[in-house]
C-alpha atoms as a PDB file:
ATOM      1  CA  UNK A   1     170.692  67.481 184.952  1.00  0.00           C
ATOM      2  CA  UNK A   2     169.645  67.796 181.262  1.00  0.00           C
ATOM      3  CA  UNK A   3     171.392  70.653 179.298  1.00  0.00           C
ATOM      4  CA  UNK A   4     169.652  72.019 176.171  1.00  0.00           C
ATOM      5  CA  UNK A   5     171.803  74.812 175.550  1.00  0.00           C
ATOM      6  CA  UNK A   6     174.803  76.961 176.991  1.00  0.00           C
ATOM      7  CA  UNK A   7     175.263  80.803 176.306  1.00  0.00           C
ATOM      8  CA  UNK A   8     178.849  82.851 176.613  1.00  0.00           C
ATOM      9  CA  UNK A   9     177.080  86.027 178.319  1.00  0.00           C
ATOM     10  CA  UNK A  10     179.451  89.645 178.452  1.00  0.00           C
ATOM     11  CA  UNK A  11     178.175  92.741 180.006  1.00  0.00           C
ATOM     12  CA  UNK A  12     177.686  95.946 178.045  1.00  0.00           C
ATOM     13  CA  UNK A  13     177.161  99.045 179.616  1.00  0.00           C
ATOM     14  CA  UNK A  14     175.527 100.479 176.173  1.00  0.00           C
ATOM     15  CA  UNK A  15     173.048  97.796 174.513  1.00  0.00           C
ATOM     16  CA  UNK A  16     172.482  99.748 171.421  1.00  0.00           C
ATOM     17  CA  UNK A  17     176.399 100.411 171.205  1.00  0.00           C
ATOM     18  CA  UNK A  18     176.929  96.783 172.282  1.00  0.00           C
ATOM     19  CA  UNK A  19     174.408  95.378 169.467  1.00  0.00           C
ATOM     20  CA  UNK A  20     176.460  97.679 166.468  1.00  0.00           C
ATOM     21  CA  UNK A  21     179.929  96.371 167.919  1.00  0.00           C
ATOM     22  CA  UNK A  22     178.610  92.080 168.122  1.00  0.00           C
ATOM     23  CA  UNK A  23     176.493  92.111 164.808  1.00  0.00           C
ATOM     24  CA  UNK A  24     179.559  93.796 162.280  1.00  0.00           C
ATOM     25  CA  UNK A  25     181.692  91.455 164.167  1.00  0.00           C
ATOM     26  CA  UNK A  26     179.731  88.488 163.507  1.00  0.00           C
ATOM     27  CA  UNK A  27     178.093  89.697 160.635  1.00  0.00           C
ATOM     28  CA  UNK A  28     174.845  89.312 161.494  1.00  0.00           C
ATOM     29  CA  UNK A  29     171.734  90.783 163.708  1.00  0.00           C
ATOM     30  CA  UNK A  30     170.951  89.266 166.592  1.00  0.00           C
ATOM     31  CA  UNK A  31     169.138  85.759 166.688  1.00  0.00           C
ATOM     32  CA  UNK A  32     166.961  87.139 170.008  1.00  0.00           C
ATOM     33  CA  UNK A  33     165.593  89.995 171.903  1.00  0.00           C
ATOM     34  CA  UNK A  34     163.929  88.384 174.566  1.00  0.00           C
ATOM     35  CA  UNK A  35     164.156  91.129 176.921  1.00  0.00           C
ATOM     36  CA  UNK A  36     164.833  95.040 176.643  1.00  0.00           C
ATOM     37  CA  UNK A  37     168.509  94.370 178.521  1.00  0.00           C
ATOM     38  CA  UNK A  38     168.887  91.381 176.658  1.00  0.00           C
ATOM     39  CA  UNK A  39     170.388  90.510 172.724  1.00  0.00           C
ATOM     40  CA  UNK A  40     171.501  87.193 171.655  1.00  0.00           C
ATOM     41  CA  UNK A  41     173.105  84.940 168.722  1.00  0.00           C
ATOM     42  CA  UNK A  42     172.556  81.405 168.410  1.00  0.00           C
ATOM     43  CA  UNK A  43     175.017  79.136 166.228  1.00  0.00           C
ATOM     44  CA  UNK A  44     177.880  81.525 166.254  1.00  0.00           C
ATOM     45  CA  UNK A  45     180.254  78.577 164.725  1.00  0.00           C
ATOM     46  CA  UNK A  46     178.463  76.342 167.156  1.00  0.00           C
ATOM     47  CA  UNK A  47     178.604  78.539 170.375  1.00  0.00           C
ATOM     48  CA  UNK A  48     175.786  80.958 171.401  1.00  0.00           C
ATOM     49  CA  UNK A  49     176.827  84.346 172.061  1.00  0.00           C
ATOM     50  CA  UNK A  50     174.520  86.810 174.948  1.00  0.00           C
ATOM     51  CA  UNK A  51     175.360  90.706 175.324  1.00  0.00           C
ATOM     52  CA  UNK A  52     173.110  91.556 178.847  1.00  0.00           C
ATOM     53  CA  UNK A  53     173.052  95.891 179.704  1.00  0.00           C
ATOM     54  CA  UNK A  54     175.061  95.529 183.740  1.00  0.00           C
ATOM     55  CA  UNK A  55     177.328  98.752 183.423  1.00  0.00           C
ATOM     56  CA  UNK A  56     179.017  97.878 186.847  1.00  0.00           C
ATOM     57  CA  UNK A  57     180.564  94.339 185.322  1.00  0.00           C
ATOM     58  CA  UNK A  58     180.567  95.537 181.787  1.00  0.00           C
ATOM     59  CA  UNK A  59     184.354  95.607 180.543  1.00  0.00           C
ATOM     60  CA  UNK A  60     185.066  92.681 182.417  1.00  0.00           C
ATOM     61  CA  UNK A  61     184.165  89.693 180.377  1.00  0.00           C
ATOM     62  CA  UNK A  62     186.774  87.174 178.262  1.00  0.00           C
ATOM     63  CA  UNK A  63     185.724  85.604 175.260  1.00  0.00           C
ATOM     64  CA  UNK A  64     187.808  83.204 172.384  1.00  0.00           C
ATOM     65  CA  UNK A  65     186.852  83.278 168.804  1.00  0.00           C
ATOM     66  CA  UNK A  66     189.561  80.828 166.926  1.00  0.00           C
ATOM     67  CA  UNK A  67     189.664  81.597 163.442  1.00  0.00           C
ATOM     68  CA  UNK A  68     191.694  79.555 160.395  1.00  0.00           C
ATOM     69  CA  UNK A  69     194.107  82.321 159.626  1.00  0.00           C
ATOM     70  CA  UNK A  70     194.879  85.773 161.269  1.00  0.00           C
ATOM     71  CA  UNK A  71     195.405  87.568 158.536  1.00  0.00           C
ATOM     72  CA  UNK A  72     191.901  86.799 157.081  1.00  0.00           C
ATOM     73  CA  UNK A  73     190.201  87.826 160.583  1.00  0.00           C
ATOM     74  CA  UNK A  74     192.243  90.943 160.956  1.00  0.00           C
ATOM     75  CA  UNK A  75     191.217  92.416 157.378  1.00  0.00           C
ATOM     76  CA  UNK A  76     187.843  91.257 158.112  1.00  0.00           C
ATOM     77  CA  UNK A  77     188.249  93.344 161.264  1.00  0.00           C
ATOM     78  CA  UNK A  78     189.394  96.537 159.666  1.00  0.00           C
ATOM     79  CA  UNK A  79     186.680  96.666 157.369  1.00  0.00           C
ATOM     80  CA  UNK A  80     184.477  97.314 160.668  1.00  0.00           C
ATOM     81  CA  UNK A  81     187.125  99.818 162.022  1.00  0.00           C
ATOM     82  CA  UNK A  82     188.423  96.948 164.736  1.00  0.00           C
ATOM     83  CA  UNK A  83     192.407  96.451 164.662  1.00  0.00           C
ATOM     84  CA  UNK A  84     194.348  93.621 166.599  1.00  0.00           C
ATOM     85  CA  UNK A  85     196.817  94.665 169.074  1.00  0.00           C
ATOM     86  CA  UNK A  86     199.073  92.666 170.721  1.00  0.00           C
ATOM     87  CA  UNK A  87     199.697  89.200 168.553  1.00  0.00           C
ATOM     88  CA  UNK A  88     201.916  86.688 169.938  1.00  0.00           C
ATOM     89  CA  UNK A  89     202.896  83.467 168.153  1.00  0.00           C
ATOM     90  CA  UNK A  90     203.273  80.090 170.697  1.00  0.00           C
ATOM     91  CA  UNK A  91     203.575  76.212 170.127  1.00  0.00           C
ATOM     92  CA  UNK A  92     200.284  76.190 170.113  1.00  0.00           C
ATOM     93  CA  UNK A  93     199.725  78.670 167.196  1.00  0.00           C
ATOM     94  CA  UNK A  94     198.669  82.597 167.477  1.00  0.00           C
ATOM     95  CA  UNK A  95     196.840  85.001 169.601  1.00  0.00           C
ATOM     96  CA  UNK A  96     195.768  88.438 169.042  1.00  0.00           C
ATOM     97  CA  UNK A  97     193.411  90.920 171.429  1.00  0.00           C
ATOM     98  CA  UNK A  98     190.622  93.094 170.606  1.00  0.00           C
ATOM     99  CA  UNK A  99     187.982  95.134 172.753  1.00  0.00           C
ATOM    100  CA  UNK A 100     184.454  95.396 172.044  1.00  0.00           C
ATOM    101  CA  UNK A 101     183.282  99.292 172.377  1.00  0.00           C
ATOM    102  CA  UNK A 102     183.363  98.128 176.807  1.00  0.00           C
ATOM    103  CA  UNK A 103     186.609  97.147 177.291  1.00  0.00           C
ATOM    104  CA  UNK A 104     185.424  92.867 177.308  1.00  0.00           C
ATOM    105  CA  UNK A 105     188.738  91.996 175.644  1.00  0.00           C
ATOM    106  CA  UNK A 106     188.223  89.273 172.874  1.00  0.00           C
ATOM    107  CA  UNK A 107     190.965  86.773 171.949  1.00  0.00           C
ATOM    108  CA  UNK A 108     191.200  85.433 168.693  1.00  0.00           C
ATOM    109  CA  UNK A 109     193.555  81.986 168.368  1.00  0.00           C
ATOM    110  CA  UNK A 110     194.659  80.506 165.238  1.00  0.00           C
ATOM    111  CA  UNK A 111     195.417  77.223 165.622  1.00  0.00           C
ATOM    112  CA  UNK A 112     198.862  75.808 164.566  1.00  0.00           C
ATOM    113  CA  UNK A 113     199.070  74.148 160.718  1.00  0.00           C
ATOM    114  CA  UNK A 114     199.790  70.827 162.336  1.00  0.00           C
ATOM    115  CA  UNK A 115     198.299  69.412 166.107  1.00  0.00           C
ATOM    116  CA  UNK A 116     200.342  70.369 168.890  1.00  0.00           C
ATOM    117  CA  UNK A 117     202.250  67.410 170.817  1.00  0.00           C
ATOM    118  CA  UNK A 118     203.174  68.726 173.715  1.00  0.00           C
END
């Protein structure tokens, strides 16, 4: 099998809502509409990112962003009224949770200042 592309796909029970939430978070519209259930980003620091309307699974999905430094990504986050709860710090560097507007909870990882041996 030949793969031209992979997508991370999370159910919204809101698309308009949904659209808001993704696009101050990434900071960006959407790449694609290419249905009415259906928005999309391409190149999202080399992942592609779709956000399908399913309100029965929607508040269910997972998704990683890793970001440089926390504290960078959680001011960024305030200044679109998002706040990270429940930080923890590891051997592997830190975590922190967020929701989008559904419940999907989002983990962002910063990576530790020197590669993990472990």
């Amino acid at each position: 099998m030949q793969i031209q592309g992979i997508y991370a796909a999370l159910a919204t029970a809101n698309i308009e809502r949904a659209e808001k939430f993704y696009t101050g978070l990434f900071g960006r519209e959407p790449d694609d509409r290419p249905m009415d259930m259906l928005i999309q980003w391409r190149d999202i620091a080399g992942a592609n990112i779709q956000v399908f309307l399913d309100k029965e699974n929607a508040g269910y999905g997972r998704l990683t962003i890793v970001v440089p430094k926390m504290e960078e990504a959680s001011k960024s986050l305030g200044g679109i009224g998002v706040t990270i709860t429940g930080e923890s710090h590891g051997d592997y560097g830190r975590i922190g949770q967020i929701a989008d507007p559904d419940g999907n909870r989002i983990t962002l990882a910063e990576p530790p200042p020197k590669p993990f041996r472990g």
